[in-house]
Protein backbone atom coordinates (compact mmCIF):
# COMPACT_ATOMS: atom_id res chain seq x y z
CA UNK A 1 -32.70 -33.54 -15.37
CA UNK A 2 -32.03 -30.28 -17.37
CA UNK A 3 -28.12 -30.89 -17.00
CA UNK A 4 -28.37 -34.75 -18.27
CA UNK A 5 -30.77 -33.12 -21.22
CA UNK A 6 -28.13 -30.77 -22.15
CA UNK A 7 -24.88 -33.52 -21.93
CA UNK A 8 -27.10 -36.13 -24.36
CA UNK A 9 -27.76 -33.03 -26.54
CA UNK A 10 -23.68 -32.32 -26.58
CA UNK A 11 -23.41 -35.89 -27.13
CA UNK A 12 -25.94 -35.90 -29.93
CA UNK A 13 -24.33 -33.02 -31.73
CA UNK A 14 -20.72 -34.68 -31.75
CA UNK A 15 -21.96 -37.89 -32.94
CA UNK A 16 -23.70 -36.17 -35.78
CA UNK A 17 -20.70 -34.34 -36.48
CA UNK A 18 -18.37 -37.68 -37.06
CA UNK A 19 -20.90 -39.44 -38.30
CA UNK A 20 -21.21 -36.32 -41.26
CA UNK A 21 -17.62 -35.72 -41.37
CA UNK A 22 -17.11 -39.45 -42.20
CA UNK A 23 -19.75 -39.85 -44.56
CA UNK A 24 -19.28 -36.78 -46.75
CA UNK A 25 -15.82 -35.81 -46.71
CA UNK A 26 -13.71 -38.26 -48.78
CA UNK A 27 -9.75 -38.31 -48.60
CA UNK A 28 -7.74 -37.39 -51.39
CA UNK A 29 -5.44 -40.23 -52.58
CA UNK A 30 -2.04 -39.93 -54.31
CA UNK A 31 0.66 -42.43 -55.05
CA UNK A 32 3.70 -42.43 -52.05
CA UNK A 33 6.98 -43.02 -52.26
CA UNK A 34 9.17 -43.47 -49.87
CA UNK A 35 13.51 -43.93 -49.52
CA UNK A 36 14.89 -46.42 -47.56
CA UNK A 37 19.19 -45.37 -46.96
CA UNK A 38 20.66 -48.74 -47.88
CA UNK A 39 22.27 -49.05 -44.71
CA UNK A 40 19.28 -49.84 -43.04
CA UNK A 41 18.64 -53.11 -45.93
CA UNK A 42 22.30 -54.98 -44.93
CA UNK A 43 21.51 -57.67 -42.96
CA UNK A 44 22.24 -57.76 -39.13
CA UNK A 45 24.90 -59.72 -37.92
CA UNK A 46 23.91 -63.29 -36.65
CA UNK A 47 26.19 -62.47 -33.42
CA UNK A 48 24.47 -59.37 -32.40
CA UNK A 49 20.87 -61.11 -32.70
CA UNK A 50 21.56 -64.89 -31.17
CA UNK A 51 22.26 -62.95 -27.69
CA UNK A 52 19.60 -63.61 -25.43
CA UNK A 53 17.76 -60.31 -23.89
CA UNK A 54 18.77 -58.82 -20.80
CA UNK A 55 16.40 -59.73 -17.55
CA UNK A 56 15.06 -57.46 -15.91
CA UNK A 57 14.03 -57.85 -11.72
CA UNK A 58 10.40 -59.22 -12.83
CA UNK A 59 11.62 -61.46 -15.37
CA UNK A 60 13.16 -63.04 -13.00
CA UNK A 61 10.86 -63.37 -10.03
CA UNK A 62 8.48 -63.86 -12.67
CA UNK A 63 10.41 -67.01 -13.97
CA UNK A 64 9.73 -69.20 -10.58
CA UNK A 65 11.84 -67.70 -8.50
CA UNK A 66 10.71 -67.65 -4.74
CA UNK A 67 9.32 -64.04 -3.94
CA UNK A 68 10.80 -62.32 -0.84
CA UNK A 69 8.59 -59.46 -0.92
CA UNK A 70 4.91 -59.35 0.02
């Protein structure tokens, strides 16, 4: 009994902690900016994103294939 008093007072304290911390400390806001290289705003070539995505061994036992291993 002592050791379950002394765990709900160790819980007690930590919930009054982030309950004190989030009700009296206040974050300091600023404006942010950040730069984007334009090589990153081109648009991808329609090739490169039509190709479908490589399958992997559970895709494809996953896609109705008969399972051989049990």
């Amino acid at each position: 009994m002592r050791f379950v008093t002394v765990l709900t007072v160790l819980v007690a304290l930590g919930f009054a902690s982030v309950f004190a911390l989030a009700t009296f400390v206040s974050p300091r806001t600023r404006e942010m900016t950040v730069d984007i290289p334009s090589q990153r705003l081109k648009a991808q070539p329609v090739a490169a994103a039509a190709q479908p995505p490589a399958k992997t061994a559970g895709a494809e036992a996953g896609a109705g294939g008969a399972s051989t291993t049990r």
